[in-house]
N, C-alpha and C. Protein backbone atom coordinates (compact mmCIF):
# COMPACT_ATOMS: atom_id res chain seq x y z
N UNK A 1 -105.30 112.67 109.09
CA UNK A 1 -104.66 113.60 109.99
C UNK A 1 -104.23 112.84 111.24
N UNK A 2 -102.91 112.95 111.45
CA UNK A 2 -102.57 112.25 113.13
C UNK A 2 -102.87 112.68 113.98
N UNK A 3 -103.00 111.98 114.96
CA UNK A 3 -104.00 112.52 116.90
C UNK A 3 -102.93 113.61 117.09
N UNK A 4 -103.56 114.57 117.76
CA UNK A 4 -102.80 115.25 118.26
C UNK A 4 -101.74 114.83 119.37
N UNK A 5 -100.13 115.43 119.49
CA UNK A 5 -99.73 115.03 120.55
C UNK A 5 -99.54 115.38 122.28
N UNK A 6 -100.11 114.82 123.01
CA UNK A 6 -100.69 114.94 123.97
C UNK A 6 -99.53 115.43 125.36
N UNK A 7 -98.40 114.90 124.63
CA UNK A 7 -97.55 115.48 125.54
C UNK A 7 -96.73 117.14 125.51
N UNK A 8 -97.38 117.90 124.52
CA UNK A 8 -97.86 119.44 124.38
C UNK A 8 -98.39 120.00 125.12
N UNK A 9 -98.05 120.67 125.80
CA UNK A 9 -98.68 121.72 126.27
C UNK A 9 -98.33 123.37 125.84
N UNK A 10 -99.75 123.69 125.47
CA UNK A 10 -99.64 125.11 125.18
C UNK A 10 -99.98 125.59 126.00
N UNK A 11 -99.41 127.31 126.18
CA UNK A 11 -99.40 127.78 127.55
C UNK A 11 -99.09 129.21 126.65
N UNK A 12 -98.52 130.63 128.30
CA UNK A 12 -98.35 131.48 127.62
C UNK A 12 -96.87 131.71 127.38
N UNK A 13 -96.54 132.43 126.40
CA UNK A 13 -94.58 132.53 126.48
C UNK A 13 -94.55 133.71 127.27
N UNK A 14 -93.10 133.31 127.70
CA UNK A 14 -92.82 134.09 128.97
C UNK A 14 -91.31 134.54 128.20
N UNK A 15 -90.96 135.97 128.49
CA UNK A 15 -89.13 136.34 128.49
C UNK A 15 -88.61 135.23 128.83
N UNK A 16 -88.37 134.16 128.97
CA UNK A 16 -87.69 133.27 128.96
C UNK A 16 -87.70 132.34 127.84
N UNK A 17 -88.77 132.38 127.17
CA UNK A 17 -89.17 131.53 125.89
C UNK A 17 -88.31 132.24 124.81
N UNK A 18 -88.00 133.34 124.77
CA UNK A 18 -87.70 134.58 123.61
C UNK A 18 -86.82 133.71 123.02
N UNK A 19 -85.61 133.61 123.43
CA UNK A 19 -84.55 132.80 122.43
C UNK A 19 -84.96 131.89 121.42
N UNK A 20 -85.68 131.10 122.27
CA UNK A 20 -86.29 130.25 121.41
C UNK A 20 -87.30 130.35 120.06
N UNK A 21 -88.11 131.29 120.62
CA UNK A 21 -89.28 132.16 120.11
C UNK A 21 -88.19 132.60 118.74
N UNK A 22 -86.75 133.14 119.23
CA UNK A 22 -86.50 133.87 118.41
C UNK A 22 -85.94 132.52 117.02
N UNK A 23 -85.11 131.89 117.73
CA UNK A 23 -84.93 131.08 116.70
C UNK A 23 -85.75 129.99 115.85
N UNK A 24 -86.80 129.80 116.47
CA UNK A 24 -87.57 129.27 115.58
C UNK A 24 -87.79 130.23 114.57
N UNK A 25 -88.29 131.69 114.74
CA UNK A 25 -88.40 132.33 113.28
C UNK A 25 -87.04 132.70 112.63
N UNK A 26 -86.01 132.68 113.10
CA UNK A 26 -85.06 132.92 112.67
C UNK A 26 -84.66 131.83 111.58
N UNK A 27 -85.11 130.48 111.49
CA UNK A 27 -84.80 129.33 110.68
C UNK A 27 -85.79 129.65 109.47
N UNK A 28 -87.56 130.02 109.50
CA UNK A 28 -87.56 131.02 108.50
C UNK A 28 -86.90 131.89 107.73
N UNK A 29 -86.94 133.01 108.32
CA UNK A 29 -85.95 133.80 107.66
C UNK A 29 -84.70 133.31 106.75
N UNK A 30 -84.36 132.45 107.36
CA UNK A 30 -82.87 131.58 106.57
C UNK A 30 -83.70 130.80 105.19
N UNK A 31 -84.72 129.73 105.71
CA UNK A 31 -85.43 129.24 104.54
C UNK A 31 -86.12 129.68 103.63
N UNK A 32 -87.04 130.76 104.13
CA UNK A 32 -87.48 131.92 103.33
C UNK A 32 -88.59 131.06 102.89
N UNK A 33 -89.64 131.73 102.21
CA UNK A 33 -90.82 131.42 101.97
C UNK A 33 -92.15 131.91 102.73
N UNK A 34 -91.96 132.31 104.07
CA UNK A 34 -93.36 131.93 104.94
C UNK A 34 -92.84 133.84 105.68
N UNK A 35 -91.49 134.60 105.48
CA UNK A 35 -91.61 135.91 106.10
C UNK A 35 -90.87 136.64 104.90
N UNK A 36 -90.93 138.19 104.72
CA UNK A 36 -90.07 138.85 104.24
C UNK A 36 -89.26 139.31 104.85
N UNK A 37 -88.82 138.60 106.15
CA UNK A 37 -87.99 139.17 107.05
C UNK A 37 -86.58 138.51 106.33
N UNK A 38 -85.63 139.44 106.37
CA UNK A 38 -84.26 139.01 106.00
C UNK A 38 -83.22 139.42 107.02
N UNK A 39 -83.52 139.86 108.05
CA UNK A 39 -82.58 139.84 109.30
C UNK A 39 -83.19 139.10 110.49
N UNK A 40 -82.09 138.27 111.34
CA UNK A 40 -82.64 137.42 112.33
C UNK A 40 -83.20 138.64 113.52
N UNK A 41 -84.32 138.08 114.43
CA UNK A 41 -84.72 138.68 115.41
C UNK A 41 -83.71 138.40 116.31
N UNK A 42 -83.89 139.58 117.42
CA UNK A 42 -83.02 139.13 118.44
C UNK A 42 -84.01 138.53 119.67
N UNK A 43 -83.56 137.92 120.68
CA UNK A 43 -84.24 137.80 121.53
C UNK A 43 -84.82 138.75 122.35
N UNK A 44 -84.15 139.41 122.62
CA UNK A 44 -84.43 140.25 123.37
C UNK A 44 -85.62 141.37 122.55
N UNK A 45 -85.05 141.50 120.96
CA UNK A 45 -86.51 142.19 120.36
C UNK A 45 -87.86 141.43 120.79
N UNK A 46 -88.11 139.67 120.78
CA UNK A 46 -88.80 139.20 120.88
C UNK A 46 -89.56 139.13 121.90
N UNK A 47 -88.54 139.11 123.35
CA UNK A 47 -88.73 139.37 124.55
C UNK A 47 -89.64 140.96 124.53
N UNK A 48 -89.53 141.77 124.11
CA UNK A 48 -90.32 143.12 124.33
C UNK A 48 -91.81 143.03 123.87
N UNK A 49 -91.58 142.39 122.92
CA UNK A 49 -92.99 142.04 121.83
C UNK A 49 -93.67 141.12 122.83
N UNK A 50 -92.87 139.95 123.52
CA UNK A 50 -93.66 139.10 124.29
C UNK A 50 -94.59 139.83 125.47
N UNK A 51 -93.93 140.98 126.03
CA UNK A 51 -94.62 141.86 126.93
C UNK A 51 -95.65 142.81 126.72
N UNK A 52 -96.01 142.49 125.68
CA UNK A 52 -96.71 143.61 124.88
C UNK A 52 -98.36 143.30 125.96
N UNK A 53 -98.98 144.03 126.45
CA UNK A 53 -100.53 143.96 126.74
C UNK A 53 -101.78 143.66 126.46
N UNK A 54 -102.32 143.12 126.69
CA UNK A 54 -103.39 142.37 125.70
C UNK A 54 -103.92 143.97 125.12
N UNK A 55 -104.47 143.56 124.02
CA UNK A 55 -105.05 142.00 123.46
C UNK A 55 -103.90 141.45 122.76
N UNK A 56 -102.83 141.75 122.89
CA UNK A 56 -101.37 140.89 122.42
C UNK A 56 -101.44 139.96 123.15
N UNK A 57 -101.09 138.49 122.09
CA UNK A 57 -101.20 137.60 123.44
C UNK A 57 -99.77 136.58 122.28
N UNK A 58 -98.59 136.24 122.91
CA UNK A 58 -97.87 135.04 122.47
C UNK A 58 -98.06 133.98 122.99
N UNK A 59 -98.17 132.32 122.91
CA UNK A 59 -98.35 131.14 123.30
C UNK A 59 -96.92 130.24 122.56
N UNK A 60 -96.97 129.45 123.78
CA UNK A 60 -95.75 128.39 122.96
C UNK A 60 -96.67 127.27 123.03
N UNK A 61 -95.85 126.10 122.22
CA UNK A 61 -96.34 125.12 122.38
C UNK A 61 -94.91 124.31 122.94
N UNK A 62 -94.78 123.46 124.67
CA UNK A 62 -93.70 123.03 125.01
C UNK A 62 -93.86 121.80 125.10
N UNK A 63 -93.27 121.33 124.92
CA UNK A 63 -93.23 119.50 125.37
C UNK A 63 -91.97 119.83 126.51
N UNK A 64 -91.56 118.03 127.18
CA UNK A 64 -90.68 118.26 128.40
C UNK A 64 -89.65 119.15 128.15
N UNK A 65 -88.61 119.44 127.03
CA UNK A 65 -87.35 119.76 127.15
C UNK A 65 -87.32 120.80 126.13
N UNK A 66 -88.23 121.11 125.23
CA UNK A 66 -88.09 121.98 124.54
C UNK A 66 -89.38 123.25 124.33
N UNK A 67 -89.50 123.98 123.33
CA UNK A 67 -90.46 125.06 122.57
C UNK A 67 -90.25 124.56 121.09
N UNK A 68 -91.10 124.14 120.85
CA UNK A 68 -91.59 123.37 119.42
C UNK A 68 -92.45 124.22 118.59
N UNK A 69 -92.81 124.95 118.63
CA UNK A 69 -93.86 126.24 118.34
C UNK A 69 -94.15 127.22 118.61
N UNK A 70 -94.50 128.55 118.19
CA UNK A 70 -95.06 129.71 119.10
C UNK A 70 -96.08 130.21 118.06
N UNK A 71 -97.00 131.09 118.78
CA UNK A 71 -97.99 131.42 118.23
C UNK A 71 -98.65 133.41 118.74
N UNK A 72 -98.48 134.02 117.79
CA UNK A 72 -98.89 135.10 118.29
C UNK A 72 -100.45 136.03 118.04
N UNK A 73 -100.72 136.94 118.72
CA UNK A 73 -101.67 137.83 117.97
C UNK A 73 -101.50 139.47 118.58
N UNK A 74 -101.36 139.85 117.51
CA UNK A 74 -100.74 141.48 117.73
C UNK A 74 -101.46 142.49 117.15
N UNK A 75 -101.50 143.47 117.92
CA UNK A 75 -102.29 144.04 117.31
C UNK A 75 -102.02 144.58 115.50
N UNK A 76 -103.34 145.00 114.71
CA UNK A 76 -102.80 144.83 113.69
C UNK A 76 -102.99 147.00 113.68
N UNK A 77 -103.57 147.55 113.78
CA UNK A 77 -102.83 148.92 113.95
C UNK A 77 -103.22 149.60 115.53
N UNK A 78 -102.51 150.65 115.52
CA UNK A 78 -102.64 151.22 116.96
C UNK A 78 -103.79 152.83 116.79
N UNK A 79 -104.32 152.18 115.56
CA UNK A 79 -105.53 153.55 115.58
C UNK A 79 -106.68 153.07 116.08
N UNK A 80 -107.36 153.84 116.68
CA UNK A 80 -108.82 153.08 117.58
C UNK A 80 -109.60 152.59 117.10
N UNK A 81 -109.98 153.06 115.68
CA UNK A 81 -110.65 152.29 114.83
C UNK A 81 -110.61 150.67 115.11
N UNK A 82 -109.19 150.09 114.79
CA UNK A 82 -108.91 148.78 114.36
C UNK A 82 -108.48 148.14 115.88
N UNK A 83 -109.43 148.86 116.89
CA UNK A 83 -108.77 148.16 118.63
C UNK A 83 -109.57 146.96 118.62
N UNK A 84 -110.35 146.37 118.00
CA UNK A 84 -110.62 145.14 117.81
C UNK A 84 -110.16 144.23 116.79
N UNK A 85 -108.58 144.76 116.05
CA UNK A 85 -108.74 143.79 115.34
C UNK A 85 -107.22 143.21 115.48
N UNK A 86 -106.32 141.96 114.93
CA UNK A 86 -105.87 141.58 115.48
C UNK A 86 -104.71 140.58 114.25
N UNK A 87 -103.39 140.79 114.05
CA UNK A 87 -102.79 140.46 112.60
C UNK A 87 -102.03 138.38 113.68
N UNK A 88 -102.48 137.48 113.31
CA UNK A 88 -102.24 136.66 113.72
C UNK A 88 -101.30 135.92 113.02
N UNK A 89 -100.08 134.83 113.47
CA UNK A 89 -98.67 134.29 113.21
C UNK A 89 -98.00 133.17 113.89
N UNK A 90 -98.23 131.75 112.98
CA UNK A 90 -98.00 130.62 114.11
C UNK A 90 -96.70 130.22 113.17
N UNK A 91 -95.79 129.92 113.69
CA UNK A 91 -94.48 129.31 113.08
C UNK A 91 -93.81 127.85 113.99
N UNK A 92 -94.03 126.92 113.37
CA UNK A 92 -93.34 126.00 113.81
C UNK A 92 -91.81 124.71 113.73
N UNK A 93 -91.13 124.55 114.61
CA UNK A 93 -89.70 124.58 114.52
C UNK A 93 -89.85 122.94 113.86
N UNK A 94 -88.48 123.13 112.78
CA UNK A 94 -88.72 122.07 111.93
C UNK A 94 -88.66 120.07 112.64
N UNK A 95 -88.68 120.36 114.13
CA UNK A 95 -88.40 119.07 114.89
C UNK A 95 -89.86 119.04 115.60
N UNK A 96 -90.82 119.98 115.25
CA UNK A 96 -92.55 119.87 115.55
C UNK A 96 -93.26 119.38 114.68
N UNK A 97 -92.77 119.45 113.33
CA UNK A 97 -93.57 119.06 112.23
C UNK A 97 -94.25 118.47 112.37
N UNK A 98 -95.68 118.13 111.95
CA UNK A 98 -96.19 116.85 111.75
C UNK A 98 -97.41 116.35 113.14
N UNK A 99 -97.20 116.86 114.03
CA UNK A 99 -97.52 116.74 115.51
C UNK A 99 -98.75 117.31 116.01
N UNK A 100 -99.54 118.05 114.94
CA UNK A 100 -100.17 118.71 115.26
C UNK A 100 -100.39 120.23 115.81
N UNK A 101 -99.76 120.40 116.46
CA UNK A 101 -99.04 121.85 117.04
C UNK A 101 -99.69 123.14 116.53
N UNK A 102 -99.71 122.82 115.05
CA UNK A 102 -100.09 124.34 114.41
C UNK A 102 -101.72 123.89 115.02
N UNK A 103 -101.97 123.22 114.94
CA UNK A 103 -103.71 123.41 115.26
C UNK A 103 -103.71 123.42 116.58
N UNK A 104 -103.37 123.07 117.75
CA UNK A 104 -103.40 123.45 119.01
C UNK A 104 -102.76 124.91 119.35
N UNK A 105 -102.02 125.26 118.88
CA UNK A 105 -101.61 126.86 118.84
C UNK A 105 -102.32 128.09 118.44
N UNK A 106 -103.52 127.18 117.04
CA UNK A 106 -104.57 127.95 116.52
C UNK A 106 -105.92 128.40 117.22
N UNK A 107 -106.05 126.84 117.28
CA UNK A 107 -107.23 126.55 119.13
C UNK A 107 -106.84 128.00 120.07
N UNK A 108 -105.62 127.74 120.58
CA UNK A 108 -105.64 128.81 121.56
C UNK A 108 -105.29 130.30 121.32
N UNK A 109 -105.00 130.52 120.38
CA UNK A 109 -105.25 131.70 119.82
C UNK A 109 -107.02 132.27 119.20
N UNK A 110 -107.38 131.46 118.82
CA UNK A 110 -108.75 131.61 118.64
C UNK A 110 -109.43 131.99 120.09
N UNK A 111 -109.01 131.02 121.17
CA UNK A 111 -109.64 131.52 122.28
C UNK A 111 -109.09 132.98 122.94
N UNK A 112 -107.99 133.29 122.79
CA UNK A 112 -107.68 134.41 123.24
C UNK A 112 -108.34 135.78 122.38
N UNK A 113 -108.61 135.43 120.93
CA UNK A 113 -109.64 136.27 120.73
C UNK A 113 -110.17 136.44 121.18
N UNK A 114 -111.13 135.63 121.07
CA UNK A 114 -112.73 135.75 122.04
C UNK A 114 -112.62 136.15 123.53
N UNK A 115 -111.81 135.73 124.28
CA UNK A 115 -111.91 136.18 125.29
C UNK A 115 -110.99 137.25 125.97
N UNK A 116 -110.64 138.42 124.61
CA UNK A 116 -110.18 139.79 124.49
C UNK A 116 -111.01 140.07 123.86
N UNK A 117 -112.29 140.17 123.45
CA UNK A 117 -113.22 140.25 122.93
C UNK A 117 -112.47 141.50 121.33
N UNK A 118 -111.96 140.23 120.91
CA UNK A 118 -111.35 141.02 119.52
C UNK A 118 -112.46 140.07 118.08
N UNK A 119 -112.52 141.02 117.24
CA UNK A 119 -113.68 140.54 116.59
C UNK A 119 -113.07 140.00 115.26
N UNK A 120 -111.47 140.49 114.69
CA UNK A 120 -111.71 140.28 113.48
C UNK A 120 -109.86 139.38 113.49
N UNK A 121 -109.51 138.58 112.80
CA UNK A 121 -108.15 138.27 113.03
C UNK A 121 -107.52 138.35 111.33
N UNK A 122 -106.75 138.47 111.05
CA UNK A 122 -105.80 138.77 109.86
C UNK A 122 -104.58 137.94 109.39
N UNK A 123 -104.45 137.23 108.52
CA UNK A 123 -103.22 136.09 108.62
C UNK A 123 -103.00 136.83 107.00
N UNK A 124 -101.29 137.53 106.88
CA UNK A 124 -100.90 137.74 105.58
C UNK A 124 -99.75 136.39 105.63
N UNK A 125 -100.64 135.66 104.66
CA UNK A 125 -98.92 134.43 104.08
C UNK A 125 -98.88 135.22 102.22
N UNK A 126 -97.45 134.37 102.23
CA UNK A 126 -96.93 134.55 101.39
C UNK A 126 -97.82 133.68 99.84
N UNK A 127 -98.25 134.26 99.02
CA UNK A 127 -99.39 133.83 98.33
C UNK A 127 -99.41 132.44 97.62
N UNK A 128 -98.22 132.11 97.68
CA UNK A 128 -97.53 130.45 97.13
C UNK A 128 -97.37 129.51 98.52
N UNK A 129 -97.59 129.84 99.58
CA UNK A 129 -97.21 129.17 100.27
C UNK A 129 -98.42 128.67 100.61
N UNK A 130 -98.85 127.62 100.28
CA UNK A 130 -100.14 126.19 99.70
C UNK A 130 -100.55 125.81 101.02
N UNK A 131 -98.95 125.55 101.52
CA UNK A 131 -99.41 124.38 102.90
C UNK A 131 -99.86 125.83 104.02
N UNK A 132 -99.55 126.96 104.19
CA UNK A 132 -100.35 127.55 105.20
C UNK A 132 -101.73 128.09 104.86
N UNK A 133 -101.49 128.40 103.45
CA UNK A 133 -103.14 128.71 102.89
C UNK A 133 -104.19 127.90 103.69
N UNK A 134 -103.77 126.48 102.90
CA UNK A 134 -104.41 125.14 103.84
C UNK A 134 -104.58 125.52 105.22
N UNK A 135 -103.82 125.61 105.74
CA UNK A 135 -104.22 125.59 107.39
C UNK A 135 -105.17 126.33 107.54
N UNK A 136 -104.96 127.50 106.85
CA UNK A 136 -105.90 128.89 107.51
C UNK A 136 -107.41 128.54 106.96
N UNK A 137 -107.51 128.16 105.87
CA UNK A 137 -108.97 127.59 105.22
C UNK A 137 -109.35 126.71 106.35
N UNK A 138 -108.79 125.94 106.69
CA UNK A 138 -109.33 124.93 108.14
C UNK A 138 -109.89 125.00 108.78
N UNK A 139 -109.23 126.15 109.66
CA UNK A 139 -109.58 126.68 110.82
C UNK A 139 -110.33 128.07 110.55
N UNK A 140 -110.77 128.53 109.63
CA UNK A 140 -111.80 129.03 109.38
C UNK A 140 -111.65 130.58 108.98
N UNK A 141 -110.68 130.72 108.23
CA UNK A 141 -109.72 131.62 107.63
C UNK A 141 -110.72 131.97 105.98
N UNK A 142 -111.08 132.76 105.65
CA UNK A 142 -111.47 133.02 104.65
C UNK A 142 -110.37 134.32 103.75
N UNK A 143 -110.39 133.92 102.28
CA UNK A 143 -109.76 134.88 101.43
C UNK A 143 -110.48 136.11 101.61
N UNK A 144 -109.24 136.94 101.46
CA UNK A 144 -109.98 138.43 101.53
C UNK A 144 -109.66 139.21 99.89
N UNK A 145 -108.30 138.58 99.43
CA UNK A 145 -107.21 139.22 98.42
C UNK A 145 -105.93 139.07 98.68
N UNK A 146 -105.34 139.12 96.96
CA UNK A 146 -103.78 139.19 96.85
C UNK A 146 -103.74 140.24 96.72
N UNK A 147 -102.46 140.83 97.22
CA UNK A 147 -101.85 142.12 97.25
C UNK A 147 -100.70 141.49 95.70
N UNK A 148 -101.00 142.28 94.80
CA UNK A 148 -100.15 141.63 94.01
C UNK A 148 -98.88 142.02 93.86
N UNK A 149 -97.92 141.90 93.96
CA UNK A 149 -96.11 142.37 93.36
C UNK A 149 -95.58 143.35 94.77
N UNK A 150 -96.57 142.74 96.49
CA UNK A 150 -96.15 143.90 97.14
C UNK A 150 -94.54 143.90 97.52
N UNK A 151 -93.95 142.37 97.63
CA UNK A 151 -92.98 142.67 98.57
C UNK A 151 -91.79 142.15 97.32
N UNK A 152 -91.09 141.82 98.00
CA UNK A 152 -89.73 141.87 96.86
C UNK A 152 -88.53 140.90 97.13
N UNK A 153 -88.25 139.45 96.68
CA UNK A 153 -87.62 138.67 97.86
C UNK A 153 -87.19 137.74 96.85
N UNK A 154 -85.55 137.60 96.79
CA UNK A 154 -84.91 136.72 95.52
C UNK A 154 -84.41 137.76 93.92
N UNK A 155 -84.95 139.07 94.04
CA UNK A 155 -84.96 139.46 92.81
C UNK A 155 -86.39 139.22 91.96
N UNK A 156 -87.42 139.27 92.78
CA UNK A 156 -88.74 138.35 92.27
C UNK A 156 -89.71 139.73 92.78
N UNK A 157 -90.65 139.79 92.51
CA UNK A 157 -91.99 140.56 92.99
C UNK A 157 -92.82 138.92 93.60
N UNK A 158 -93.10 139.54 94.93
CA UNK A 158 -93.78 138.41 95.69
C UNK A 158 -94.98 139.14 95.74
N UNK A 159 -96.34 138.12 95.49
CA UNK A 159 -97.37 138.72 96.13
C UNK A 159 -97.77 138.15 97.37
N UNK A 160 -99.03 138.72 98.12
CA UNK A 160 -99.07 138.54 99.78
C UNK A 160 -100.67 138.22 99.26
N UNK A 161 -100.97 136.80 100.29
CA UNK A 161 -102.60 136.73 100.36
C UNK A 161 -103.04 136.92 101.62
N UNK A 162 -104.15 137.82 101.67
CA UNK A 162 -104.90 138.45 103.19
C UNK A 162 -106.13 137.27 102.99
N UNK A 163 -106.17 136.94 104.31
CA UNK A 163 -107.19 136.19 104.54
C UNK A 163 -107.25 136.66 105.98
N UNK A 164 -108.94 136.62 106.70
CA UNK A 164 -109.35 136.98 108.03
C UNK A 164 -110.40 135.96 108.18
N UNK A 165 -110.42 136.18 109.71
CA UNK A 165 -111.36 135.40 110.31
C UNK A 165 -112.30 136.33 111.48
N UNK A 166 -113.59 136.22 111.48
CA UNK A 166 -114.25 137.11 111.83
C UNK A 166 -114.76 136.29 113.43
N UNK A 167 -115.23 136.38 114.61
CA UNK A 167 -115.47 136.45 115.41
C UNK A 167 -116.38 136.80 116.09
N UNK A 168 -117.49 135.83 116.67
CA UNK A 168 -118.69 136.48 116.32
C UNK A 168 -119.46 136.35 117.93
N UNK A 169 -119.75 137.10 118.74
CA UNK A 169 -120.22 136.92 119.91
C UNK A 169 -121.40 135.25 120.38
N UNK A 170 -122.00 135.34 119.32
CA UNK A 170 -123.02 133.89 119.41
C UNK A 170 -122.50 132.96 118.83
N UNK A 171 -121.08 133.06 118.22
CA UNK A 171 -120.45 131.64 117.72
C UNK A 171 -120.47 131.61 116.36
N UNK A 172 -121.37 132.32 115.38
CA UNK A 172 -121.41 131.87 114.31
C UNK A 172 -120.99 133.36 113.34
């Protein structure tokens, strides 16, 4: 694994990041694989979402001249039941690759759990997609289940794998 790169800084995104925010997922969407989204975001959708109140929290990851990454956690429903729990989403732009990024984006999303005292986090990838599975096993992502034939993308039945990560006041 390469050192992380040090001239990153993650921080929080601000309405000003949105464009960016937006087009990095927007190059998804075009490549397909990692969203079932088939229309580009706008910025300004992104910009609203960025304002959202904790325990919503977006992070970029910037180096000097650009946004190389973003990283979110949203809530995952708005019934009181689930006010601790939390559907998490790191996407990174294809000139970050390699850099580390997704794991410093993860780092700080993990901490913004904890210190929104949210207990449970939720990552749905797309059930073929190997290299984010990987990540999420890493960082401490456990399988929950495939949703089998939920979504629909190419003329294909896609299935979705839920994996969460639980959060635990004493660390373990």
């Amino acid at each position: 694994m390469p050192p992380s790169d040090h001239s990153i800084r993650i921080r929080h995104a601000t309405e000003h990041d949105a464009a960016r925010v937006a087009e990095i997922y927007n190059h998804y969407v075009d490549v397909g694989g990692a969203t079932f989204d088939t229309v580009h975001l706008s910025s300004e959708m992104v910009g609203q979402r960025i304002k959202q109140p904790k325990p919503d929290g977006w992070f970029v990851a910037a180096s000097e001249d650009s946004i190389l990454g973003w990283a979110s956690a949203r809530r995952y429903s708005d019934r009181f039941g689930y006010r601790f729990c939390c559907e998490t989403a790191i996407y990174i732009a294809p000139d970050g690759q390699g850099r580390q990024i997704g794991n410093q984006l993860q780092q700080r999303i993990d901490q913004h759990c904890i210190d929104c005292n949210l207990h449970h986090a939720v990552a749905r990838i797309i059930a073929d997609n190997q290299r984010s599975l990987a990540f999420h096993y890493r960082h401490g992502y456990e399988m929950v289940g495939i949703q089998k034939e939920i979504g629909r993308m190419n003329d294909q039945w896609v299935d979705v794998a839920i994996l969460q990560k639980i959060f635990r006041p004493d660390g373990n």
